[in-house]
C-alpha atoms as a PDB file:
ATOM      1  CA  UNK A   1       1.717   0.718 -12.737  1.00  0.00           C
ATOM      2  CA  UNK A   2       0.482  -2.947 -13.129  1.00  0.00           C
ATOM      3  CA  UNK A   3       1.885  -5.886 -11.193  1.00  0.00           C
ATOM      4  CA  UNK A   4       0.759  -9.597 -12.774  1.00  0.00           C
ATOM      5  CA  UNK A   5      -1.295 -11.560 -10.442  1.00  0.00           C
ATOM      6  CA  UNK A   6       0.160 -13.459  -7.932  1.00  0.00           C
ATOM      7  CA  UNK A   7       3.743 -11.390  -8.692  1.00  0.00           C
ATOM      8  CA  UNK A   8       5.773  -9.178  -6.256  1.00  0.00           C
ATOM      9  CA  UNK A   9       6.681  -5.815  -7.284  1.00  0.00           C
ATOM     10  CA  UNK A  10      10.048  -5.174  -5.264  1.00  0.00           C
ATOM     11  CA  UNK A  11      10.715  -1.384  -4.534  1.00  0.00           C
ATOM     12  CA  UNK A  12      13.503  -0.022  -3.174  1.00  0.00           C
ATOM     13  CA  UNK A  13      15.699   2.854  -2.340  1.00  0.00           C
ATOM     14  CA  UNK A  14      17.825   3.168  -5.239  1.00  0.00           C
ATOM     15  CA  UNK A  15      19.866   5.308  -7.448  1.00  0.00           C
ATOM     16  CA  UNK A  16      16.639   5.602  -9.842  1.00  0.00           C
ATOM     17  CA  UNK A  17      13.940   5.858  -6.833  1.00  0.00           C
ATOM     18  CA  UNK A  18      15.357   8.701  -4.678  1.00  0.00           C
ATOM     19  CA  UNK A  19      14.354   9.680  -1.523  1.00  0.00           C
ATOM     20  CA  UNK A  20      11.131  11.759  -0.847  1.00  0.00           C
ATOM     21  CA  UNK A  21       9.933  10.257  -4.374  1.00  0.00           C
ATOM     22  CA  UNK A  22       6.770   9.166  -3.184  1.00  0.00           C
ATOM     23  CA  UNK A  23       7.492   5.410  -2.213  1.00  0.00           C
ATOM     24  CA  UNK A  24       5.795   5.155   0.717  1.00  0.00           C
ATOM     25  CA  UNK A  25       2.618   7.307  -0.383  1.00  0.00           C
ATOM     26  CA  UNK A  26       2.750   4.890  -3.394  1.00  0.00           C
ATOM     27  CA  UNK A  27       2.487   1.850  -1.116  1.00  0.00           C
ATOM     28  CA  UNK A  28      -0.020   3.184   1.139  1.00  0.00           C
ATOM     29  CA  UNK A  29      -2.068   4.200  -1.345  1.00  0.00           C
ATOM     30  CA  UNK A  30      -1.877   0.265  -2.793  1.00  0.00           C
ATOM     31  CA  UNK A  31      -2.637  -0.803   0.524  1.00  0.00           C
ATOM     32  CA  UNK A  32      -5.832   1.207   1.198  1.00  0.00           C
ATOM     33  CA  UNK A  33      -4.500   3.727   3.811  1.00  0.00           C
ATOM     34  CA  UNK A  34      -4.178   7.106   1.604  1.00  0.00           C
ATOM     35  CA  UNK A  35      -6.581   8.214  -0.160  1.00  0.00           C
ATOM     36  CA  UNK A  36      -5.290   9.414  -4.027  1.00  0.00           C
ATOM     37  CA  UNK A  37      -5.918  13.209  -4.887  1.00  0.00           C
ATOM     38  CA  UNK A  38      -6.191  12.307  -8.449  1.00  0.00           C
ATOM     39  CA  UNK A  39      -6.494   8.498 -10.622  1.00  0.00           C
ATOM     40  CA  UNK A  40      -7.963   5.099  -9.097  1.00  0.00           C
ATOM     41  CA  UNK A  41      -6.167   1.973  -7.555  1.00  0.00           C
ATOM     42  CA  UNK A  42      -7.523  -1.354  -8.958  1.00  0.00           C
ATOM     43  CA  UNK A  43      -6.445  -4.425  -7.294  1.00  0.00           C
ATOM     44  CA  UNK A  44      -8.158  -7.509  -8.291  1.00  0.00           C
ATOM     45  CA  UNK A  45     -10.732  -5.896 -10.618  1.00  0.00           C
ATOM     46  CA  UNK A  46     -11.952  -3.857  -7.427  1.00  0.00           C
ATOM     47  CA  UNK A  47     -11.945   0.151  -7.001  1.00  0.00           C
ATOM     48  CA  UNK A  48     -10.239   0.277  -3.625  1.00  0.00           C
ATOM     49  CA  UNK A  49     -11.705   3.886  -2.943  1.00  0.00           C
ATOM     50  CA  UNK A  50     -15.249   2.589  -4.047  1.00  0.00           C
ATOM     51  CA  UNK A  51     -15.330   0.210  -1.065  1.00  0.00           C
ATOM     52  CA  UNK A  52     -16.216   1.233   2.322  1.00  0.00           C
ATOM     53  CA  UNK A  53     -13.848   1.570   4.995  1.00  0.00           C
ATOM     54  CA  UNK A  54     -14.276  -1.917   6.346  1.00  0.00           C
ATOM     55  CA  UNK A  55     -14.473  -3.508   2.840  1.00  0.00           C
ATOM     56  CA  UNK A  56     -10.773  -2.280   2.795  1.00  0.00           C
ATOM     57  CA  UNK A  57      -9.674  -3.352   5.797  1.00  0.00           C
ATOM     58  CA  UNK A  58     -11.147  -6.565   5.184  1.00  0.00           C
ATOM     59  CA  UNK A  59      -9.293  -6.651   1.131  1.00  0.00           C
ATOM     60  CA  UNK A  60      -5.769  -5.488   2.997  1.00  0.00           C
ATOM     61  CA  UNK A  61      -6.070  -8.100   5.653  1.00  0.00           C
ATOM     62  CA  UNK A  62      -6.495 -10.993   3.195  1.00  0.00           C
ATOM     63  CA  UNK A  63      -5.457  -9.705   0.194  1.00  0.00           C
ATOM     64  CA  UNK A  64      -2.289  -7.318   0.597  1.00  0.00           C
ATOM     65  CA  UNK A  65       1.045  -7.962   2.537  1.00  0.00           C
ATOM     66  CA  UNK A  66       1.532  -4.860   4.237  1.00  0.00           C
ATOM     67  CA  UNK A  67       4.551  -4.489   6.621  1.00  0.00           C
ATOM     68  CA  UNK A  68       4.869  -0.814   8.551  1.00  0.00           C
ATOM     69  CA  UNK A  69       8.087   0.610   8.769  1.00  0.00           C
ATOM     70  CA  UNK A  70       7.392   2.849  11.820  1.00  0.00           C
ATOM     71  CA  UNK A  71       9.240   0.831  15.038  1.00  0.00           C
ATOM     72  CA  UNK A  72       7.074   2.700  17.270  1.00  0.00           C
ATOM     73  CA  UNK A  73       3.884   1.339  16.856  1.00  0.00           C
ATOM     74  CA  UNK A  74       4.368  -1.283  19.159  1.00  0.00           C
ATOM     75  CA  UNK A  75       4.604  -1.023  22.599  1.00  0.00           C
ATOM     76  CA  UNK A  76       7.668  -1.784  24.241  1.00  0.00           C
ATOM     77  CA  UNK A  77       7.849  -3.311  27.924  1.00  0.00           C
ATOM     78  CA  UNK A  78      11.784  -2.672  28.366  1.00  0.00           C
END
């Protein structure tokens, strides 16, 4: 999969991208958080699995939008 620079790659839920297809795997994978079993991910001429684990915190924090789907994560004071 290549995206052009500066370019957003919508993906979505539909007929051709069913459910348990690997969406979210794919995106977390983009974004540094899983770790492939098999290939690389490039993303601005850089290996992300060659960096360390702080170089790719640092690339996803200025680099990658990244929004989390899970509502839990947050705390809630209700």
């Amino acid at each position: 999969m290549e995206a052009p620079e500066g370019e957003s790659s919508p993906l979505s839920a539909c007929r051709e991208i069913r459910q348990r297809s690997g969406k979210s795997t794919l995106l977390r994978m983009l974004g540094g958080l899983d770790i492939p079993s098999g290939g690389q991910v490039i993303a601005e001429a850089k290996f992300l699995f060659d960096m360390e684990e702080e170089e790719r915190i640092v690339f996803r924090r200025r680099r990658i939008g990244f929004e989390f789907q899970q509502f839990n994560m947050f705390y809630n004071r209700l």
